[in-house]
PDB file of N, CA and C in Angstrom:
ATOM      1  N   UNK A   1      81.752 104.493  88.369  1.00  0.00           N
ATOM      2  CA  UNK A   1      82.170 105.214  89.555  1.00  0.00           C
ATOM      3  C   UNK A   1      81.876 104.367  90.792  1.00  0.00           C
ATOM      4  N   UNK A   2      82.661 104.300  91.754  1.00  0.00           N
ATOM      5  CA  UNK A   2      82.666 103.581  92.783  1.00  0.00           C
ATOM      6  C   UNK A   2      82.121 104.130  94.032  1.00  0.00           C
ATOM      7  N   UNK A   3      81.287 104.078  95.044  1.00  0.00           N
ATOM      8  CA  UNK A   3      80.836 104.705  96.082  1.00  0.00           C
ATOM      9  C   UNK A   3      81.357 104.090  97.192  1.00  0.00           C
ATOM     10  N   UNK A   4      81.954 105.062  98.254  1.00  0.00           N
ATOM     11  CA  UNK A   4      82.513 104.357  98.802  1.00  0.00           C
ATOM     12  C   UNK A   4      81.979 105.037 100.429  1.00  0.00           C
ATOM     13  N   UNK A   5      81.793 103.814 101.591  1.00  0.00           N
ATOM     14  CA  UNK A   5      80.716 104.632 102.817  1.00  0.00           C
ATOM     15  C   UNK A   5      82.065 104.869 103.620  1.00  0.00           C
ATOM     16  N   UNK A   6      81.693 106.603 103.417  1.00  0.00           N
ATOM     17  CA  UNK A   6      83.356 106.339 104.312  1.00  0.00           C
ATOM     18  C   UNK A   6      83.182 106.304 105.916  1.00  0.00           C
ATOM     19  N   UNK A   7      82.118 106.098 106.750  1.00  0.00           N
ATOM     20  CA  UNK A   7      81.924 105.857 107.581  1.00  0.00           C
ATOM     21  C   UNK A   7      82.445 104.329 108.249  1.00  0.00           C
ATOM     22  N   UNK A   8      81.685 103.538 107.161  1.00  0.00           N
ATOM     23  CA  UNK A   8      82.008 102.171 107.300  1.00  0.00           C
ATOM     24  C   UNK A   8      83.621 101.536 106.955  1.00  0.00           C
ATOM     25  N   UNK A   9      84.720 102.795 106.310  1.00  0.00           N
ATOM     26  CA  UNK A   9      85.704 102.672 106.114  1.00  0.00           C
ATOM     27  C   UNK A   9      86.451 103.167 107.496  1.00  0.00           C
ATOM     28  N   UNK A  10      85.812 104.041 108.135  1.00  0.00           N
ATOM     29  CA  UNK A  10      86.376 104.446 109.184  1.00  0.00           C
ATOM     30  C   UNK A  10      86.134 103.273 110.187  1.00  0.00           C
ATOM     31  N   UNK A  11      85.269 102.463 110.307  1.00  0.00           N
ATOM     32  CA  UNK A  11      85.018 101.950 111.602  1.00  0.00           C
ATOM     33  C   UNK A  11      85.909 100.740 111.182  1.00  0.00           C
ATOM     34  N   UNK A  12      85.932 100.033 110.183  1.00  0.00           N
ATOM     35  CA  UNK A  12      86.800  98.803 109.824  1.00  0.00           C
ATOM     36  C   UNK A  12      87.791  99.502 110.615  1.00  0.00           C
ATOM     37  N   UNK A  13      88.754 100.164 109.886  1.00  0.00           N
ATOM     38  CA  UNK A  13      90.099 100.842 110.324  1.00  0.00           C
ATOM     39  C   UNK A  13      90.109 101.234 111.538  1.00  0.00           C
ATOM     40  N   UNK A  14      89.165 101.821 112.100  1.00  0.00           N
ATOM     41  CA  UNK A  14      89.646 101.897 113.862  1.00  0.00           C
ATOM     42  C   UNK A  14      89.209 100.265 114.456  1.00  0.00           C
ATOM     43  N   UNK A  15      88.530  99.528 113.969  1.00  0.00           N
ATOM     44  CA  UNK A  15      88.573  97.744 114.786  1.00  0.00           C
ATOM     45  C   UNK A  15      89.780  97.301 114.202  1.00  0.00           C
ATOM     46  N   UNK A  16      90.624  97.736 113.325  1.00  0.00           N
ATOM     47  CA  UNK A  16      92.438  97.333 113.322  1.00  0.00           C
ATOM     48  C   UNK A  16      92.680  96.582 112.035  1.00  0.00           C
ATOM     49  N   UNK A  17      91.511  96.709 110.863  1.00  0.00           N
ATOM     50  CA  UNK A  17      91.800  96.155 109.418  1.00  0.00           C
ATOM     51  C   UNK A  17      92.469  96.957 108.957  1.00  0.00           C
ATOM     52  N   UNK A  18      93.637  95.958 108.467  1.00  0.00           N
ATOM     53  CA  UNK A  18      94.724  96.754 107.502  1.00  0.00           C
ATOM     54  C   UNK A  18      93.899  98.350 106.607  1.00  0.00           C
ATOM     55  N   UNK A  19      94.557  98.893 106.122  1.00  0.00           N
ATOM     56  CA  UNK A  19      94.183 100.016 104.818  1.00  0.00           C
ATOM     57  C   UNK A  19      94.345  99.145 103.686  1.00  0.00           C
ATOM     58  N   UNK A  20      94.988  98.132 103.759  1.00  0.00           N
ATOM     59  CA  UNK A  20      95.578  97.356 102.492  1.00  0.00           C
ATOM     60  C   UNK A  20      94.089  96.427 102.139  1.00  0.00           C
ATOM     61  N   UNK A  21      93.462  95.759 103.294  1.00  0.00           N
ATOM     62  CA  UNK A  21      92.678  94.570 103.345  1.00  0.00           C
ATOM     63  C   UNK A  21      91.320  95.517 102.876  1.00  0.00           C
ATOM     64  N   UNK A  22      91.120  96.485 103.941  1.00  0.00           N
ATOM     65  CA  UNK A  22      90.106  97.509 103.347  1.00  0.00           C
ATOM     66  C   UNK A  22      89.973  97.588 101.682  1.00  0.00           C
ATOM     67  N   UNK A  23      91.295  98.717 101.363  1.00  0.00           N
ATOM     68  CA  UNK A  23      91.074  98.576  99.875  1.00  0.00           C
ATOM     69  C   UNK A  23      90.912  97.565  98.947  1.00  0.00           C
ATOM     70  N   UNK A  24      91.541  96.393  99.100  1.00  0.00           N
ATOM     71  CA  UNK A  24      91.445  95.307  97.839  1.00  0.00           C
ATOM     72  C   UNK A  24      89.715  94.682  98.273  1.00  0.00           C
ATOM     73  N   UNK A  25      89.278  94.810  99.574  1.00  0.00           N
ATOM     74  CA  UNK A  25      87.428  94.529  99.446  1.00  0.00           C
ATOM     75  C   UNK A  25      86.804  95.656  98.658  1.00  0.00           C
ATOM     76  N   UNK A  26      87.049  96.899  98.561  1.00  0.00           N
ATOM     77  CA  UNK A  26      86.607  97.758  98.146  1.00  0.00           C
ATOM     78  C   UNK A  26      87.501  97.820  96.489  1.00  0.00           C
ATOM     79  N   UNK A  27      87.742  97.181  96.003  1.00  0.00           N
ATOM     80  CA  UNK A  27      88.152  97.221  94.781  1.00  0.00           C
ATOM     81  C   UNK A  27      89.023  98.602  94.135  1.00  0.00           C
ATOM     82  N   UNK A  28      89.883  99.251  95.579  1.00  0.00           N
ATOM     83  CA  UNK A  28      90.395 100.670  95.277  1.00  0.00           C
ATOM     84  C   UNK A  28      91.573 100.699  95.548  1.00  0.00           C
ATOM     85  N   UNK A  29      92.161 101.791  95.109  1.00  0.00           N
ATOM     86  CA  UNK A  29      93.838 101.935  95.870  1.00  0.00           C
ATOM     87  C   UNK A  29      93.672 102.238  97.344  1.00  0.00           C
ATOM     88  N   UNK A  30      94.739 102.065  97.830  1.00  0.00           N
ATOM     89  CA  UNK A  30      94.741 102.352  99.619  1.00  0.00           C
ATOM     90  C   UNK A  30      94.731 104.023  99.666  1.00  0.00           C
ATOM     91  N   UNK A  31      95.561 104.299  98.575  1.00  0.00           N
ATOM     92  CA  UNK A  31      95.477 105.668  98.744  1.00  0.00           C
ATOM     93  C   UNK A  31      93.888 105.969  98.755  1.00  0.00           C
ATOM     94  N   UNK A  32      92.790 105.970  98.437  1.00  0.00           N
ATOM     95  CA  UNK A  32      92.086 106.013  98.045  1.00  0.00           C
ATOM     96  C   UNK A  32      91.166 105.681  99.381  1.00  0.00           C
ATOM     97  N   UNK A  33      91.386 104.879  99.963  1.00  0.00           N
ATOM     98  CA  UNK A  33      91.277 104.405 101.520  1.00  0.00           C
ATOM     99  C   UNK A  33      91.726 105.523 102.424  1.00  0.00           C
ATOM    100  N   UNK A  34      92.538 105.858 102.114  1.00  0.00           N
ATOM    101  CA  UNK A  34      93.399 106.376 103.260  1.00  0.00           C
ATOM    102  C   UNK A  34      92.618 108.439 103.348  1.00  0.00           C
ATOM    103  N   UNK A  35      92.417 108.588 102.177  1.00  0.00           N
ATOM    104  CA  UNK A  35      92.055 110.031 101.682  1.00  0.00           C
ATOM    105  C   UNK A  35      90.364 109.621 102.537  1.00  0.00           C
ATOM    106  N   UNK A  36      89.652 108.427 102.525  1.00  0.00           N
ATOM    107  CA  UNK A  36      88.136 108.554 103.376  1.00  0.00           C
ATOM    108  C   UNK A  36      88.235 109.198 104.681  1.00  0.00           C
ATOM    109  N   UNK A  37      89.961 109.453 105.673  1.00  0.00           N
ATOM    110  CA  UNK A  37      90.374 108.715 107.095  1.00  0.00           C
ATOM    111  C   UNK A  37      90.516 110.586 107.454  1.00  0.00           C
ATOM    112  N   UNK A  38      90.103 110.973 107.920  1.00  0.00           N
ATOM    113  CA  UNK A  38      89.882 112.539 108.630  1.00  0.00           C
ATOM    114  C   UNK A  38      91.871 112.472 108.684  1.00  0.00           C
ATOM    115  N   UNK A  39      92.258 111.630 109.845  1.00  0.00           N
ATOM    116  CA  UNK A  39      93.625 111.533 109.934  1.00  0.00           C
ATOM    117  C   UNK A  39      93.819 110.378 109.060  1.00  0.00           C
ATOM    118  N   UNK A  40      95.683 109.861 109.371  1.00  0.00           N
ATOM    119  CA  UNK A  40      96.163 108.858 109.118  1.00  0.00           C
ATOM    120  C   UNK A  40      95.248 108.171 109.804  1.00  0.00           C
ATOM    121  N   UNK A  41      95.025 107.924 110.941  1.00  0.00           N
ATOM    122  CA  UNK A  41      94.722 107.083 112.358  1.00  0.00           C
ATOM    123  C   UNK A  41      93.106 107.549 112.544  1.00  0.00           C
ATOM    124  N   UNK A  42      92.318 106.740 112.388  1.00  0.00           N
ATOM    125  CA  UNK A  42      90.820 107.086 113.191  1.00  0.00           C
ATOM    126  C   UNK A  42      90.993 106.637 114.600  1.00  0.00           C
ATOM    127  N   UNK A  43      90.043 107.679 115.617  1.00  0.00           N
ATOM    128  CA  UNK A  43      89.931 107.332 116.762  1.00  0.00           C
ATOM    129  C   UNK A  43      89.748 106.084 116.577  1.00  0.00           C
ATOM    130  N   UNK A  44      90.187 105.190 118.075  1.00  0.00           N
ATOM    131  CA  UNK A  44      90.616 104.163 118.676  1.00  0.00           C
ATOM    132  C   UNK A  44      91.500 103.610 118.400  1.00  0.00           C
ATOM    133  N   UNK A  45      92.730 103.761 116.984  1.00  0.00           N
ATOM    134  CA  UNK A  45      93.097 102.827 116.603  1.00  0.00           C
ATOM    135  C   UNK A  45      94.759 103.265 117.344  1.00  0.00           C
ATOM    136  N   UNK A  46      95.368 101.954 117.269  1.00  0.00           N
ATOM    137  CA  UNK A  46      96.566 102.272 118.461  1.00  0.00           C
ATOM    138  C   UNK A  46      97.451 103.320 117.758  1.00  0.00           C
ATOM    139  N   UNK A  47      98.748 103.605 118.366  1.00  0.00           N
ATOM    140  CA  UNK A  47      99.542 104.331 117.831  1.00  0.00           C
ATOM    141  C   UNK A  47     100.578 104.044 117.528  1.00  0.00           C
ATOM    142  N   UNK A  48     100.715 102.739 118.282  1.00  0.00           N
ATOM    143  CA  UNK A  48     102.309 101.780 117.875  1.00  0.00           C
ATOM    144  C   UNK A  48     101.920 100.522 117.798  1.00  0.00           C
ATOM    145  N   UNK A  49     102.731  99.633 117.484  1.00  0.00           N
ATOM    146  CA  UNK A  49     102.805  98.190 117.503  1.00  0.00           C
ATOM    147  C   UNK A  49     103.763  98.087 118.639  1.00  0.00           C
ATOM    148  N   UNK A  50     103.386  96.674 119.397  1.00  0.00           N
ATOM    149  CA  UNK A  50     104.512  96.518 120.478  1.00  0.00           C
ATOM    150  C   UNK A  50     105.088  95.991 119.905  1.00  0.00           C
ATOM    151  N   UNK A  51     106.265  96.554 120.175  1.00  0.00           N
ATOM    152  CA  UNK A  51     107.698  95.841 119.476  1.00  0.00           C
ATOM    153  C   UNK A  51     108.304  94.697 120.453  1.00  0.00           C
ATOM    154  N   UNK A  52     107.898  94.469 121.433  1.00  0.00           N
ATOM    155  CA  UNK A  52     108.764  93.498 122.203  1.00  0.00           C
ATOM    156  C   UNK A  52     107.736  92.390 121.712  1.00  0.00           C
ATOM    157  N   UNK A  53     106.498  92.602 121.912  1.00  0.00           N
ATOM    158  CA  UNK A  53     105.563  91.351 120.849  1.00  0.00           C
ATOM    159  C   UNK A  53     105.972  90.670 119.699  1.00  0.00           C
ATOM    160  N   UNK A  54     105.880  91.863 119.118  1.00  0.00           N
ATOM    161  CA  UNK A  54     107.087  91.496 117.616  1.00  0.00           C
ATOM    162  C   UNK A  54     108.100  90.400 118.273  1.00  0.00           C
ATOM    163  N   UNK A  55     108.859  90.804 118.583  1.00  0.00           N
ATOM    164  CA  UNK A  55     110.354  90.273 118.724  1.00  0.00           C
ATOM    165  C   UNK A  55     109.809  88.766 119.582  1.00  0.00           C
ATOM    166  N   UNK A  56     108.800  88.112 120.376  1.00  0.00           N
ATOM    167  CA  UNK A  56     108.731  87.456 121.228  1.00  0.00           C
ATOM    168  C   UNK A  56     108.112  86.510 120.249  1.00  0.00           C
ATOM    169  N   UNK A  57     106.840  86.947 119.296  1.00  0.00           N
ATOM    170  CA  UNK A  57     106.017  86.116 118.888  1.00  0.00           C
ATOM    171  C   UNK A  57     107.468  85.780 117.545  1.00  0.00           C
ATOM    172  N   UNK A  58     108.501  86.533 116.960  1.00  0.00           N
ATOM    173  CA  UNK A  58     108.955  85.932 116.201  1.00  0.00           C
ATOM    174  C   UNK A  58     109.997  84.896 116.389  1.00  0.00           C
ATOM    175  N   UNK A  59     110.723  85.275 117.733  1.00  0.00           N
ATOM    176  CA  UNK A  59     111.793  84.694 118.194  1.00  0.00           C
ATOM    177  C   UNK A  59     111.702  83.484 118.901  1.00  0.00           C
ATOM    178  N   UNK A  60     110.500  83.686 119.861  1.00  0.00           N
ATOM    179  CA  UNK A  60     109.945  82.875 120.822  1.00  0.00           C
ATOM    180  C   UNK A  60     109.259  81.843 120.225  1.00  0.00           C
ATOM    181  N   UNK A  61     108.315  82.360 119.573  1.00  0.00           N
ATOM    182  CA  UNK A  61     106.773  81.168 119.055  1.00  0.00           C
ATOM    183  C   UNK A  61     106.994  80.954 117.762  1.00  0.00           C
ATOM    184  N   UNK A  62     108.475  81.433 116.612  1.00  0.00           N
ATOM    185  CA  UNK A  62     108.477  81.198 115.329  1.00  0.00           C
ATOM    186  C   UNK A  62     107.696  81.855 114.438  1.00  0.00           C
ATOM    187  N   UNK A  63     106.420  82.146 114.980  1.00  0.00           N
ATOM    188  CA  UNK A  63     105.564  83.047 113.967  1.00  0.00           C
ATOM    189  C   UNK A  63     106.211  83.820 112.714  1.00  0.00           C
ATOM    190  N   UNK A  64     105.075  83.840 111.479  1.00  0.00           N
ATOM    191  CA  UNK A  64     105.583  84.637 110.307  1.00  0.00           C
ATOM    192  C   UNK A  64     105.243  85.471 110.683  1.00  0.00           C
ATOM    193  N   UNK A  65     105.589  87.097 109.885  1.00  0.00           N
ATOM    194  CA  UNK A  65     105.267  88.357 109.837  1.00  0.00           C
ATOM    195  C   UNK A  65     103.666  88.474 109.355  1.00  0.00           C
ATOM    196  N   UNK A  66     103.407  87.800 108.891  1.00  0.00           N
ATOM    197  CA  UNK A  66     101.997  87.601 108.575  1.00  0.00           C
ATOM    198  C   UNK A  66     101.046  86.951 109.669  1.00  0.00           C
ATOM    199  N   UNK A  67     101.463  86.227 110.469  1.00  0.00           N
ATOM    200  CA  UNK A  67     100.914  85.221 110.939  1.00  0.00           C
ATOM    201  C   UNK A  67     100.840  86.887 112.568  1.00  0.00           C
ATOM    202  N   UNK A  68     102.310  87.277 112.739  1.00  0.00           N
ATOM    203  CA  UNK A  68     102.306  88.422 113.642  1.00  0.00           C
ATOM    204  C   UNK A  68     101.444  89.378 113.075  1.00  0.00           C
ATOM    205  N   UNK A  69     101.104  90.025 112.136  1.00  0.00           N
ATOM    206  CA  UNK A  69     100.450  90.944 111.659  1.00  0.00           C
ATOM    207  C   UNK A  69      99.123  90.891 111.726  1.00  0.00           C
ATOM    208  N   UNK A  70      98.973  89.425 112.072  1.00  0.00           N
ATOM    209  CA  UNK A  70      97.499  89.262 111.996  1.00  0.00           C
ATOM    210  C   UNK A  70      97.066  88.917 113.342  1.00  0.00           C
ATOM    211  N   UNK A  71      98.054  88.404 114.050  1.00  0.00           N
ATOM    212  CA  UNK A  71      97.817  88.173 115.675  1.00  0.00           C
ATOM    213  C   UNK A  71      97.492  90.017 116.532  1.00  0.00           C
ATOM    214  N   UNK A  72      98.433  90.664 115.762  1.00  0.00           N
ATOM    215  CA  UNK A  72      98.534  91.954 116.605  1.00  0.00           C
ATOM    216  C   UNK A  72      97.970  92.832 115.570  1.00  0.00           C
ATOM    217  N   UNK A  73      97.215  93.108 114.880  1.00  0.00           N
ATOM    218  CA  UNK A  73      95.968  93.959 113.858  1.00  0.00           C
ATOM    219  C   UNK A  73      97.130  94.391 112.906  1.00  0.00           C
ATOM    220  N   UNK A  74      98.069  94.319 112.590  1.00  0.00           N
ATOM    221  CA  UNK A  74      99.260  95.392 111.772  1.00  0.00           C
ATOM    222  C   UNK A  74      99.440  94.768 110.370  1.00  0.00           C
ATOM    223  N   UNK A  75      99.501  95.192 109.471  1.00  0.00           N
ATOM    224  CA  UNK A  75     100.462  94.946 108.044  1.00  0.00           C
ATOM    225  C   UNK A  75     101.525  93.889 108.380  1.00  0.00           C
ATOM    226  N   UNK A  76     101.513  92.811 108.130  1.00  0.00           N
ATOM    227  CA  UNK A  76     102.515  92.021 108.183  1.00  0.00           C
ATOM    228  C   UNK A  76     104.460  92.301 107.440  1.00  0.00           C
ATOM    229  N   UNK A  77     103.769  93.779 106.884  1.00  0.00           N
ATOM    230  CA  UNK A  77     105.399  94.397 106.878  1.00  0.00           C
ATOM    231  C   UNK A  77     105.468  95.385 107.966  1.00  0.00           C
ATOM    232  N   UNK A  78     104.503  95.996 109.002  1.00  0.00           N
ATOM    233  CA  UNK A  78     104.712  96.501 109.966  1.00  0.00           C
ATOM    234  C   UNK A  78     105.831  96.049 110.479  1.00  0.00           C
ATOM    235  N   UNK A  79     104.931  94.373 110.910  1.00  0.00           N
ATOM    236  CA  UNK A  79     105.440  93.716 111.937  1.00  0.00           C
ATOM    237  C   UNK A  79     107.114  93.293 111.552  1.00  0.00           C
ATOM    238  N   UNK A  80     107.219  92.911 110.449  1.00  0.00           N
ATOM    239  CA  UNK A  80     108.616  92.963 109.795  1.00  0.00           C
ATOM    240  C   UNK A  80     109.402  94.255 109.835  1.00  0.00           C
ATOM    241  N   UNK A  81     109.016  95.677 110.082  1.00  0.00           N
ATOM    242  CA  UNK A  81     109.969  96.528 110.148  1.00  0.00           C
ATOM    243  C   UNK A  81     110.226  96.871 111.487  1.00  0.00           C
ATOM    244  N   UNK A  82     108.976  96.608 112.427  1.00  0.00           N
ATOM    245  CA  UNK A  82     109.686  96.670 113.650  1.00  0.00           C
ATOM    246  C   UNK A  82     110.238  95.787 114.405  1.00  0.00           C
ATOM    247  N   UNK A  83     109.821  94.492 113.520  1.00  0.00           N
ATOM    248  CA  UNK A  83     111.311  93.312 114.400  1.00  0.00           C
ATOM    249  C   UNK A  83     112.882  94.015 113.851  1.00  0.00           C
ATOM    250  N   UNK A  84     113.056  94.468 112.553  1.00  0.00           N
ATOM    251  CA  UNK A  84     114.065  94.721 111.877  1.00  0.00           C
ATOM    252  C   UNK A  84     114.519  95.993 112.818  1.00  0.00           C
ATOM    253  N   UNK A  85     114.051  96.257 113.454  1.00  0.00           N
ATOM    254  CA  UNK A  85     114.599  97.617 113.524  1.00  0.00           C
ATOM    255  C   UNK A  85     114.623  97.453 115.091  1.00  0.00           C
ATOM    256  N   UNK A  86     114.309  96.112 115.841  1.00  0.00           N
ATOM    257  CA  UNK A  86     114.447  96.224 117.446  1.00  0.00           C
ATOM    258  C   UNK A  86     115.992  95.149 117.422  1.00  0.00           C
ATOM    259  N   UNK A  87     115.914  94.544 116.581  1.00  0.00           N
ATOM    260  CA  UNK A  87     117.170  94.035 116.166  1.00  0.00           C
ATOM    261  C   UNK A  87     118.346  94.561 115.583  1.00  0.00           C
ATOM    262  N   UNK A  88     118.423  95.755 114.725  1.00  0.00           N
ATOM    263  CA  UNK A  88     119.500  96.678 114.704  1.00  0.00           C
ATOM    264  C   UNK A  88     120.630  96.329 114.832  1.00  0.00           C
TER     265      UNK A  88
END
């Protein structure tokens, strides 16, 4: 059985670590991550990604979605669905 501090899961996640990066240190599913989190979102953590960031750091500076995801705290498929989708 795995113990998991969900305090210390909360504070990662509101300083802007993926749910993804969380779980694979914690050797768990995200779901599993995500069920520690009162909400989706613990206080502090933003509510959007800037999308014109997106679009600047990919268009402008070349950056990967990874390389954006990690510049701006997000899932590097965040950052890939909201370039995809400011581009439309």
């Amino acid at each position: 059985m795995i113990v998991i501090d969900t305090e210390a899961v909360r504070e990662r996640y509101a300083a802007g670590e993926p749910l993804r990066a969380i779980a694979d240190d914690l050797g768990v599913a995200v779901n599993t991550v995500r069920a520690r989190l009162p909400e989706r979102r613990a206080p502090g953590r933003p509510r959007t990604t800037d999308v014109a960031a997106v679009v600047r750091l990919r268009d402008e500076e070349g950056l990967s979605f990874a390389e954006i995801g990690e510049r701006l705290g997000v899932d590097p498929r965040t950052a890939g669905r909201r370039y995809a989708a400011a581009k439309g």
